[in-house]
C-alpha atoms as a PDB file:
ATOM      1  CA  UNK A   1      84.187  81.607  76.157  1.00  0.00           C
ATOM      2  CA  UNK A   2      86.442  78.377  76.502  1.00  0.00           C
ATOM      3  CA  UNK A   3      82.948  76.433  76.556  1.00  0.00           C
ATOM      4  CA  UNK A   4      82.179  77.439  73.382  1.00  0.00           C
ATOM      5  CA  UNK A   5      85.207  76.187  72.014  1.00  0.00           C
ATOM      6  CA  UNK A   6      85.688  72.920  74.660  1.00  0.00           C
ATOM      7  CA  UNK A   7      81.517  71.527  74.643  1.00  0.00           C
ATOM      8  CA  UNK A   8      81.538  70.963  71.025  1.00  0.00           C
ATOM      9  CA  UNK A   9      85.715  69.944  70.888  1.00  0.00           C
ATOM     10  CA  UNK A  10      84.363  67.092  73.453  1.00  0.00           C
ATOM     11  CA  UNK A  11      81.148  66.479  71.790  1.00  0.00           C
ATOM     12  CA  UNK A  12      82.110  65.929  68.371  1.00  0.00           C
ATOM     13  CA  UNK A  13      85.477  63.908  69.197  1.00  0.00           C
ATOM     14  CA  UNK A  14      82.976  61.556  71.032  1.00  0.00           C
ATOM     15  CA  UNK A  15      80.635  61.171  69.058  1.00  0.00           C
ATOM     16  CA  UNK A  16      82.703  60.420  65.624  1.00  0.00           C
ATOM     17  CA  UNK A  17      85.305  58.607  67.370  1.00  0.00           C
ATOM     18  CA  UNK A  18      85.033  55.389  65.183  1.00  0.00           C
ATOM     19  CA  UNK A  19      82.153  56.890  62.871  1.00  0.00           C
ATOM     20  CA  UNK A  20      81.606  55.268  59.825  1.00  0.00           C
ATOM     21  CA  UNK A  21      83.081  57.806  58.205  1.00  0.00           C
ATOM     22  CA  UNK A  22      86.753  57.883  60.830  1.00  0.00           C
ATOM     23  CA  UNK A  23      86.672  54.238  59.559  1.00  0.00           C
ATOM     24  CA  UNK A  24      86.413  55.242  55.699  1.00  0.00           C
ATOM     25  CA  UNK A  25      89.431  57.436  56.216  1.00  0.00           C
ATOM     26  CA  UNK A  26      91.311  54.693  58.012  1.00  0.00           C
ATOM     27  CA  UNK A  27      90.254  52.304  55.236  1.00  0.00           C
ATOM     28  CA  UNK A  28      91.454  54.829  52.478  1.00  0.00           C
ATOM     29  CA  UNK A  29      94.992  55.342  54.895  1.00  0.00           C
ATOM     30  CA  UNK A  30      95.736  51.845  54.181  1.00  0.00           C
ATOM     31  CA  UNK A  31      95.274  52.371  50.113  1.00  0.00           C
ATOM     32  CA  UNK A  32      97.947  55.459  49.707  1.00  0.00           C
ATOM     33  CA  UNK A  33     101.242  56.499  51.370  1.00  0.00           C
ATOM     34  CA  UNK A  34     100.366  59.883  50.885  1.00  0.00           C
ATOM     35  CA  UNK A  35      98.626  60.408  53.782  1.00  0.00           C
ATOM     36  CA  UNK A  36      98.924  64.065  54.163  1.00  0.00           C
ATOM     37  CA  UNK A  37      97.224  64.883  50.574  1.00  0.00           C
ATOM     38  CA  UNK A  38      94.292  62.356  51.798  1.00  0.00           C
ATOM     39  CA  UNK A  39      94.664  64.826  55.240  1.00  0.00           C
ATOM     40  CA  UNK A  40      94.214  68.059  53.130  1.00  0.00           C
ATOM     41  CA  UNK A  41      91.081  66.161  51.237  1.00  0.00           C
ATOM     42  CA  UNK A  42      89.071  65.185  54.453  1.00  0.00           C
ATOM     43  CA  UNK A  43      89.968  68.549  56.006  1.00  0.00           C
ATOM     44  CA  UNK A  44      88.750  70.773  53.317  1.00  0.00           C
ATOM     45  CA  UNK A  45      85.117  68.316  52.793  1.00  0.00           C
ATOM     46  CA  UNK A  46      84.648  68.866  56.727  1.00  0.00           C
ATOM     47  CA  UNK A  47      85.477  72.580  56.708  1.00  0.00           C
ATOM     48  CA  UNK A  48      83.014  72.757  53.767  1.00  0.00           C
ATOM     49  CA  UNK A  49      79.960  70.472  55.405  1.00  0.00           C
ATOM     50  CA  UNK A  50      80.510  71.739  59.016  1.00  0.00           C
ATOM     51  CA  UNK A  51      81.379  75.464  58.541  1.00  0.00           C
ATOM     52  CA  UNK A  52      78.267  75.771  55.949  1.00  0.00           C
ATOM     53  CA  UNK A  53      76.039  74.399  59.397  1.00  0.00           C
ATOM     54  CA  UNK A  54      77.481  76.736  61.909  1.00  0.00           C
ATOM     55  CA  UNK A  55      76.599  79.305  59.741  1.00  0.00           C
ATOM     56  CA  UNK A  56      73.191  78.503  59.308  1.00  0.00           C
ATOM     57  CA  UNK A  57      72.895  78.023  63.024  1.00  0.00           C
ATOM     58  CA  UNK A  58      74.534  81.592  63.849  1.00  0.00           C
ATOM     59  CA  UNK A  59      72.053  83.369  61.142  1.00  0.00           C
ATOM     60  CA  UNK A  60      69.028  81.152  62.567  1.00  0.00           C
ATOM     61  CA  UNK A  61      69.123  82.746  66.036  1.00  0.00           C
ATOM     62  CA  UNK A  62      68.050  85.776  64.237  1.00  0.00           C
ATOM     63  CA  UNK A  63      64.522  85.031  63.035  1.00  0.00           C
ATOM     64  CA  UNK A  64      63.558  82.147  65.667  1.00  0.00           C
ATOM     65  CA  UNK A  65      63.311  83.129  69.280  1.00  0.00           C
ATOM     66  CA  UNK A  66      65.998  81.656  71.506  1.00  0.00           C
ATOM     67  CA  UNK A  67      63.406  79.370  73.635  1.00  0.00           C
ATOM     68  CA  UNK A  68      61.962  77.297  70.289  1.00  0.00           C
ATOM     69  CA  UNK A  69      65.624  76.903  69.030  1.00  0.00           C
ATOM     70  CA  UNK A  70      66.194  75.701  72.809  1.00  0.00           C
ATOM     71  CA  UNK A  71      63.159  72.935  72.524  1.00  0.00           C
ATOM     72  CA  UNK A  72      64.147  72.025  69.401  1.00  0.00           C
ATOM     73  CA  UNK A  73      67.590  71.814  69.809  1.00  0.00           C
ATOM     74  CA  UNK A  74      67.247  69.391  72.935  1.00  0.00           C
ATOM     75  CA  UNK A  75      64.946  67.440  70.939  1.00  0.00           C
ATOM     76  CA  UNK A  76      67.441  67.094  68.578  1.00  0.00           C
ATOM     77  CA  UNK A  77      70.419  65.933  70.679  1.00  0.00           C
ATOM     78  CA  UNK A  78      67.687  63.402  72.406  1.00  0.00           C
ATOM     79  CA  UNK A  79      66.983  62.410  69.014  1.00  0.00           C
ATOM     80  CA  UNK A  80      70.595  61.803  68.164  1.00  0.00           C
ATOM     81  CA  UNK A  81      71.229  59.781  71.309  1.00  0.00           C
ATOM     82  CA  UNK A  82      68.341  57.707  70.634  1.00  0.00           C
ATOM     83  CA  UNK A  83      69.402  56.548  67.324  1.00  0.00           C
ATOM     84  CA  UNK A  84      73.108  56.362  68.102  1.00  0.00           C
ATOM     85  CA  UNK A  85      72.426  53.784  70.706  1.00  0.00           C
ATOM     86  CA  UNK A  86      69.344  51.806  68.275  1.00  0.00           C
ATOM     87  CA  UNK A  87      72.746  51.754  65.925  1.00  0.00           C
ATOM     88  CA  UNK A  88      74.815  49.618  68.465  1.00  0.00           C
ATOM     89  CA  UNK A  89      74.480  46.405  66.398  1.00  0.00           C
ATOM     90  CA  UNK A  90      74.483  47.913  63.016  1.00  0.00           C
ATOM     91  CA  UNK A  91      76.768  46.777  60.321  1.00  0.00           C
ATOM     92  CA  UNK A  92      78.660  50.192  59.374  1.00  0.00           C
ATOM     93  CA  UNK A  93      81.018  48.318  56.891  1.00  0.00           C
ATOM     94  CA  UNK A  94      81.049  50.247  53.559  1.00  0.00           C
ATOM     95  CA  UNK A  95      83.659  50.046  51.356  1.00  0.00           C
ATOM     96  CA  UNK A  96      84.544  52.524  49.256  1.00  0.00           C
ATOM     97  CA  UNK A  97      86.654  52.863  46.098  1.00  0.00           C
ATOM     98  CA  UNK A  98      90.081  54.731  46.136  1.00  0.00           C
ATOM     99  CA  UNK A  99      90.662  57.118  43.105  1.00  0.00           C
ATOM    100  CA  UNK A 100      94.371  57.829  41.965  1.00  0.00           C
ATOM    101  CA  UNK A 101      94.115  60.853  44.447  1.00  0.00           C
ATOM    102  CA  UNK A 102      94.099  60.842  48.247  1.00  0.00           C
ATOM    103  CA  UNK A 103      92.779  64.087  48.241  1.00  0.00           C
ATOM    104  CA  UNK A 104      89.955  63.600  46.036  1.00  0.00           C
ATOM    105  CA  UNK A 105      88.953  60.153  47.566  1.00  0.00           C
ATOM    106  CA  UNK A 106      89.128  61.778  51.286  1.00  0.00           C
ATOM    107  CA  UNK A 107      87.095  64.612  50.057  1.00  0.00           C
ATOM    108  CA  UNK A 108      84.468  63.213  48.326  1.00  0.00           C
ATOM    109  CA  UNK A 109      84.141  60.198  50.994  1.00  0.00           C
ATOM    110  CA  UNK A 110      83.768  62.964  53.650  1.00  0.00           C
ATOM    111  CA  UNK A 111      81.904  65.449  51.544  1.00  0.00           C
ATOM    112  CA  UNK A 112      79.086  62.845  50.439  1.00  0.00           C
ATOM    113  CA  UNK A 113      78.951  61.415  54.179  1.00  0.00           C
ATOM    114  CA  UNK A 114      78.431  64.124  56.195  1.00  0.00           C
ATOM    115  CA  UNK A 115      75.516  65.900  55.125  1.00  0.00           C
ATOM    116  CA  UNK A 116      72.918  65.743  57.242  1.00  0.00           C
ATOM    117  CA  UNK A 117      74.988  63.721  59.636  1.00  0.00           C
ATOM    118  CA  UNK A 118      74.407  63.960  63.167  1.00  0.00           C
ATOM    119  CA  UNK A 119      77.823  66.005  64.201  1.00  0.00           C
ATOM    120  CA  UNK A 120      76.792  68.520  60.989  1.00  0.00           C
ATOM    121  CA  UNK A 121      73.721  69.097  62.596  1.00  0.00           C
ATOM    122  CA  UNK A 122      74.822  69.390  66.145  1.00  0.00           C
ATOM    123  CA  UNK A 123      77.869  71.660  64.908  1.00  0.00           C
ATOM    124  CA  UNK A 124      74.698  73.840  63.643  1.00  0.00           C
ATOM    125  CA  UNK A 125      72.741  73.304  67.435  1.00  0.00           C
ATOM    126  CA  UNK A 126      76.384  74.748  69.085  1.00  0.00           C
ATOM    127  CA  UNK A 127      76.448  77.701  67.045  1.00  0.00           C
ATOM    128  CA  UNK A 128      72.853  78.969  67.586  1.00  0.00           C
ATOM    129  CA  UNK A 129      73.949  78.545  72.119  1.00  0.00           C
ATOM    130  CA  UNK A 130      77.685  80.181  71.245  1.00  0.00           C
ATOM    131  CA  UNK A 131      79.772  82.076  69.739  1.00  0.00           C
ATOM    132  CA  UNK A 132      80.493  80.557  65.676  1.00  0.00           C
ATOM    133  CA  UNK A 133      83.650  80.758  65.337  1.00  0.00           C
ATOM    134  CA  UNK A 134      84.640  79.059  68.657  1.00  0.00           C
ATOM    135  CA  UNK A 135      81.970  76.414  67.707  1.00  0.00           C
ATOM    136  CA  UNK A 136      84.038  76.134  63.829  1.00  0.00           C
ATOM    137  CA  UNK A 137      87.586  76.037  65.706  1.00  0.00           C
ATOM    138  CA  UNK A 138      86.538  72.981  68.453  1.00  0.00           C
ATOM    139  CA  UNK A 139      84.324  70.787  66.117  1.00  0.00           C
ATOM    140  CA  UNK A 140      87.473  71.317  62.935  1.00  0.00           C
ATOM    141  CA  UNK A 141      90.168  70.531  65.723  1.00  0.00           C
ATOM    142  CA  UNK A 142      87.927  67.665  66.849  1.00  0.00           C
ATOM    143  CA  UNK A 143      87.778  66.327  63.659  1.00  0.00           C
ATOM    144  CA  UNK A 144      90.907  67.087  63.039  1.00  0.00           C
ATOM    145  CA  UNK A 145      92.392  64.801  65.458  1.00  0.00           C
ATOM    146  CA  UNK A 146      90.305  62.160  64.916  1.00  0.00           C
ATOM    147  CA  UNK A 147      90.807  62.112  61.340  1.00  0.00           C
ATOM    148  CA  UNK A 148      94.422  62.238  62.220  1.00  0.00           C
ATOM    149  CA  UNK A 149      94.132  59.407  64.583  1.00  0.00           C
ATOM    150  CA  UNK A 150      92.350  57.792  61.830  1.00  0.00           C
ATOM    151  CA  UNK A 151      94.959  57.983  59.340  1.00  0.00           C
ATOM    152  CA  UNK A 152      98.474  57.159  61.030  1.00  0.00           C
ATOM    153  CA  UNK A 153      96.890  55.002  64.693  1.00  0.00           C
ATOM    154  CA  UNK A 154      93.260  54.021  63.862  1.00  0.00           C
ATOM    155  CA  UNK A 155      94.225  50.433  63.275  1.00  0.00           C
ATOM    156  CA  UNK A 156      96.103  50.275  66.900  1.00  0.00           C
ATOM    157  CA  UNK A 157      93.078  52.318  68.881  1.00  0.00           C
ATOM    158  CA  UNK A 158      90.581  50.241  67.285  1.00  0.00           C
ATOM    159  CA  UNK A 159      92.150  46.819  68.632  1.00  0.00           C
ATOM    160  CA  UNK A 160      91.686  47.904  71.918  1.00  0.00           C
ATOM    161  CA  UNK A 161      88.808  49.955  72.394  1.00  0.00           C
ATOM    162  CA  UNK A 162      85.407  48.417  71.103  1.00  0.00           C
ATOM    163  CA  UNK A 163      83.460  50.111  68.177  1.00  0.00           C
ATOM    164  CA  UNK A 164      80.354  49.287  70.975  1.00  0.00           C
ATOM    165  CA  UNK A 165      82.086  51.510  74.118  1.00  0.00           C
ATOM    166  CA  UNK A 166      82.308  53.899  71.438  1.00  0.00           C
ATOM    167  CA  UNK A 167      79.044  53.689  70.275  1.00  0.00           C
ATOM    168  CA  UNK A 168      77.304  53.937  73.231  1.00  0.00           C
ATOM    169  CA  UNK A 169      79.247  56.485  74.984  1.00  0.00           C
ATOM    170  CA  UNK A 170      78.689  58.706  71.868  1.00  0.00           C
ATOM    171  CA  UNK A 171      74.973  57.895  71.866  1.00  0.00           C
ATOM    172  CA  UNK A 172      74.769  58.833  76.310  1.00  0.00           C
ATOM    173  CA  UNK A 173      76.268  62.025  75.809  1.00  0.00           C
ATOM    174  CA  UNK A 174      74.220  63.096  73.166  1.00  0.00           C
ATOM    175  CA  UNK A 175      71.081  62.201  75.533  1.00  0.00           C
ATOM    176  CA  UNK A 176      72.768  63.810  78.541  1.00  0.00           C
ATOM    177  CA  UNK A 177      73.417  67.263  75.774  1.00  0.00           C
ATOM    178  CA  UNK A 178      69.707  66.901  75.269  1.00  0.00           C
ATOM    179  CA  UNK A 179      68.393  66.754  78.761  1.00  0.00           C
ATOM    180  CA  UNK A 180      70.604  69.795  79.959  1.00  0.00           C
ATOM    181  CA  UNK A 181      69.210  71.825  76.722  1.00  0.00           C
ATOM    182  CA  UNK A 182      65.901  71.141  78.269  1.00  0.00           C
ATOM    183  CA  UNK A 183      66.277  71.821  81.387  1.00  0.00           C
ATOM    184  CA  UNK A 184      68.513  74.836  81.767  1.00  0.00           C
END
């Protein structure tokens, strides 16, 4: 039962650690001082986007049989590793404007961003293997920290630990997630 909380805590953390969308909220940390209200904005957008996922993945594992969702799951993950790591060299710059709120700029940066992102969808993959709710508590906690991190340290993480590490790192575990799908 810890796996089902730890596998996508791990997953997720990795694979949005300096994600376009950590460095939007780091960008729109350095527009406000109230950093808690911009907190409770990317919170509630991710609890929105990722909890509507898991689910869909929890009622899908009712009507497909367990060994397609399996096959396409690790197809999936492979997928997701595959273009993380075509994305090494990409330009993930945007900029984004800041409204007078924090939490209305951090939700609707998050909100607009992550659907159909890649840690949406896998947040969906985790909860059709385990249990839901332990698959909502490690990928909110995950992003929770990151979007934490984000807010009051990005600037000093990101000086010393390259976007590319990241990047790739992000992009090998989702292959390894994919091959282990498969094969077990």
């Amino acid at each position: 039962m810890l796996a089902d909380l730890l596998i996508p805590f791990i997953t997720i953390a990795i694979a949005e650690f300096g994600d376009k969308t950590q460095l939007s909220v780091l960008l729109l940390s350095t527009r406000t001082g109230r950093h808690l209200m911009l907190l409770t904005g990317v919170m509630s957008a991710f609890l929105i986007v990722d909890g509507f996922a898991i689910l869909l993945g929890a009622w899908i594992t009712d009507v497909v049989p367990a060994n397609v969702l399996k096959i396409i799951s690790g197809a999936i993950f492979l997928l997701f590793g595959i273009t993380t790591l075509r994305d090494l060299d990409g330009d993930e710059d945007e900029s984004r404007t800041f409204d007078d709120s924090p939490f209305l700029s951090g939700f609707l940066v998050i909100f607009l961003a992550e659907w159909g992102d890649k840690t949406q969808i896998a947040s969906a993959i985790f909860a059709t293997q385990y249990n839901p709710w332990m698959v909502l508590g490690g990928t909110m906690l995950a992003l929770f920290m990151l979007s934490l991190s984000a807010i009051y340290l990005g600037r000093f993480i990101l000086r010393y630990v390259k976007r590319r590490t990241i990047t790739l790192a992000a992009g090998l575990i989702f292959m390894v997630m994919g091959a282990v799908i498969l094969l077990l």
